[in-house]
Protein backbone atom coordinates (compact mmCIF):
# COMPACT_ATOMS: atom_id res chain seq x y z
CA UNK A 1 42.05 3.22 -30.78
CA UNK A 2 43.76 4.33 -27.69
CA UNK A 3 40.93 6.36 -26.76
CA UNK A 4 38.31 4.02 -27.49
CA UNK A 5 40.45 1.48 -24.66
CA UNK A 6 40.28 4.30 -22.10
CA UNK A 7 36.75 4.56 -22.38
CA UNK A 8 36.01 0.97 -22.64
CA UNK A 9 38.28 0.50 -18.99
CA UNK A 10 36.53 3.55 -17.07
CA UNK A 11 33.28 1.87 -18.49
CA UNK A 12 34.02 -1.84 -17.09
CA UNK A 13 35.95 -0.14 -13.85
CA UNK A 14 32.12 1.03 -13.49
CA UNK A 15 30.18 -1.89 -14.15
CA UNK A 16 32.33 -3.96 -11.60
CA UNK A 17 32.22 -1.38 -8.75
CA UNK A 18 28.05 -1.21 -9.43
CA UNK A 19 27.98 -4.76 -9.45
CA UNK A 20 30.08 -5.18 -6.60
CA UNK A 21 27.93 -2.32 -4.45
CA UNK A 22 24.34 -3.70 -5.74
CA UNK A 23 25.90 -7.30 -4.08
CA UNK A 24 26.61 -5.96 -0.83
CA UNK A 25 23.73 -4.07 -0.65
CA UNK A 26 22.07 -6.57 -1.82
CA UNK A 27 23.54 -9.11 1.21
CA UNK A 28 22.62 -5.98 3.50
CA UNK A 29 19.07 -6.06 2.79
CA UNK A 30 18.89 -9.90 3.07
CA UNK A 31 20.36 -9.62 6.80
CA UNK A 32 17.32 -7.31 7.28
CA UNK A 33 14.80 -8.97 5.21
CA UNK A 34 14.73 -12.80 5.29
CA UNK A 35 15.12 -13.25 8.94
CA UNK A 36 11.72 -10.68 9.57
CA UNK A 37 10.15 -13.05 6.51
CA UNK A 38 10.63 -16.19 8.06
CA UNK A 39 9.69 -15.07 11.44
CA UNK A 40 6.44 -13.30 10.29
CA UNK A 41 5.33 -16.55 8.14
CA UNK A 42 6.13 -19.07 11.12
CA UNK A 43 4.06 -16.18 13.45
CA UNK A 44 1.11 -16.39 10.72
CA UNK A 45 0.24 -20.03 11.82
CA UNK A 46 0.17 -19.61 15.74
CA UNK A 47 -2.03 -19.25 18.25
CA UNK A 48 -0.06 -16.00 19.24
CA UNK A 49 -0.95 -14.38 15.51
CA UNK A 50 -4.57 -15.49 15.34
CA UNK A 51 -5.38 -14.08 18.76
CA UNK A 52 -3.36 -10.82 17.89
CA UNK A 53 -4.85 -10.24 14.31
CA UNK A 54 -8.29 -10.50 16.18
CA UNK A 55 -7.96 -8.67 18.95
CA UNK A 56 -6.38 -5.58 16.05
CA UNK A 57 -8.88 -6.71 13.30
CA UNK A 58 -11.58 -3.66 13.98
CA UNK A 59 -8.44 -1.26 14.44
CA UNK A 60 -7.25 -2.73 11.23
CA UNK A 61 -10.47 -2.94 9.53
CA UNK A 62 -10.92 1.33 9.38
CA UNK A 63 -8.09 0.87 6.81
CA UNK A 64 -9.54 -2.32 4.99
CA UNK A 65 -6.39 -4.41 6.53
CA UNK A 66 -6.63 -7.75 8.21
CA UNK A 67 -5.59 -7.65 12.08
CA UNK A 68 -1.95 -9.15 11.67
CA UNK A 69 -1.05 -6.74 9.06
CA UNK A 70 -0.73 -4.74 12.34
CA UNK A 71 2.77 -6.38 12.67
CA UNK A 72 3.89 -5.25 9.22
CA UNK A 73 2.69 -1.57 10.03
CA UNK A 74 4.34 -1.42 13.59
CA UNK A 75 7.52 -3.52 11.79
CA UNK A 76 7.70 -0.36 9.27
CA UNK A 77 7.13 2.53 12.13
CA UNK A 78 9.70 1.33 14.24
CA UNK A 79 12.40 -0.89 12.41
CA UNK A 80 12.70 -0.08 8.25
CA UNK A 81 10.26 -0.11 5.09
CA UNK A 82 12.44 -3.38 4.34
CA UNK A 83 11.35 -5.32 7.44
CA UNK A 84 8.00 -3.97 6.86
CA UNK A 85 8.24 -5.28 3.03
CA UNK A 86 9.06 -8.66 4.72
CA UNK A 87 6.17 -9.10 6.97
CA UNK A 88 3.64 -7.70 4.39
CA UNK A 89 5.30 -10.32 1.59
CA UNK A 90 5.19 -12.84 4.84
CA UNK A 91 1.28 -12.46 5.41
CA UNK A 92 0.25 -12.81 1.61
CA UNK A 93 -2.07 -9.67 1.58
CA UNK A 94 -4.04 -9.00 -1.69
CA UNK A 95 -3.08 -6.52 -4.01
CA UNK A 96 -5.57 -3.17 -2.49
CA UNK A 97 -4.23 -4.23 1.04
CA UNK A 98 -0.79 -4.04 0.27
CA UNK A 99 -1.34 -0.90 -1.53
CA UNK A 100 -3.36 0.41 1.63
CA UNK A 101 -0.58 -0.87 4.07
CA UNK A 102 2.73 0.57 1.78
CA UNK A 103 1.56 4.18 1.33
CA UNK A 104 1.10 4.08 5.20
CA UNK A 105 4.18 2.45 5.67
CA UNK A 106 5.87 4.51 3.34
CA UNK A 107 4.07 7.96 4.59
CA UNK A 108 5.63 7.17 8.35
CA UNK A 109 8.55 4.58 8.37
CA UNK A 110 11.33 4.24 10.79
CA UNK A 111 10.05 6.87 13.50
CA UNK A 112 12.61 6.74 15.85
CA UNK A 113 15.83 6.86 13.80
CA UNK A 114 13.98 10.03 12.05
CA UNK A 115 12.88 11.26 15.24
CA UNK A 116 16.38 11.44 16.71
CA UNK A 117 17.78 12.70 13.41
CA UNK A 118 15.01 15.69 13.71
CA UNK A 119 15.95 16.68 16.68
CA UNK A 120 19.55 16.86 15.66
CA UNK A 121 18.43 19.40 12.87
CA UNK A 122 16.65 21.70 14.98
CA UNK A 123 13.34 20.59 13.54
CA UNK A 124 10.34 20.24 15.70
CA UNK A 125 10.66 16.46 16.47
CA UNK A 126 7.57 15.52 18.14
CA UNK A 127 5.25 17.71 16.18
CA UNK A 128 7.03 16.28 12.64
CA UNK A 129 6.80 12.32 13.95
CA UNK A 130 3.00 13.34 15.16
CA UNK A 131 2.06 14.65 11.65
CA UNK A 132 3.79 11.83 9.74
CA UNK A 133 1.52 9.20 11.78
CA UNK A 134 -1.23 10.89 11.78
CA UNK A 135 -1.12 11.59 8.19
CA UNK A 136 -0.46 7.69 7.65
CA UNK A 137 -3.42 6.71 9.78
CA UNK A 138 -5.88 9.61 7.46
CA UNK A 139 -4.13 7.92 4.52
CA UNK A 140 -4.57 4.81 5.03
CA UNK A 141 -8.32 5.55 6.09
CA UNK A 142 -8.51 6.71 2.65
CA UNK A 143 -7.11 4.43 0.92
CA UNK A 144 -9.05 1.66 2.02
CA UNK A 145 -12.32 3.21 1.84
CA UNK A 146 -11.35 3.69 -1.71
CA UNK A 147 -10.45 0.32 -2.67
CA UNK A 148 -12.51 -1.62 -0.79
């Protein structure tokens, strides 16, 4: 029986220290996350978004996005994937244009923090941040002629 206790404790000393770091994580995320939502879906019925999704909308339109899902893609490039999960959840995109706009998110999030950590490895900085856009702008080219 003894054993069987031991095991049981380590096992609950586990589940409260996962449950206790998915929480703050968690509470982390939502500093990030909610504040970028409710921004993005006031922005999404103002003057200032309708002018900016048309002025972007035949940038946007090579990738089969609407114009303000411009902010979500600049959002991911320069803050984090989670802000950029915010604004696209924020803009109520349909299913092949959120697919289109996460794998380019995903392909080249967070430049500058990446950049900098780059350059402290030695890597070629510029030439790495280049290709990852580059490669999300082909991608997401792709992408949306496929779904379209």
């Amino acid at each position: 029986m003894g054993r069987f206790h031991r095991i049981a404790s380590e096992v609950g000393s586990a589940a409260k220290a996962g449950v206790v770091s998915g929480v703050k994580i968690t509470i982390k995320l939502a500093k990030v996350i909610l504040p970028v939502y409710i921004v993005m879906a006031f922005l999404k019925h103002t003057a200032l978004m309708s002018a900016a999704s048309r002025a972007l909308s035949p940038v946007m339109s090579v990738f089969g996005l609407p114009g303000e899902a411009a902010a979500a893609i600049v959002l991911g490039n320069a803050v984090s994937l989670y802000s950029a999960l915010a604004a696209v959840k924020a803009l109520q995109m349909s299913p092949e244009q959120v697919t289109i706009a996460g794998l380019m998110i995903v392909i080249s999030h967070n430049l500058p923090s990446e950049y900098v950590v780059l350059q402290k490895m030695g890597a070629p900085a510029a030439a790495v941040t280049a290709a990852r856009f580059i490669a999300s702008l082909v991608a997401g080219a792709v992408a949306g002629a496929v779904l379209r």
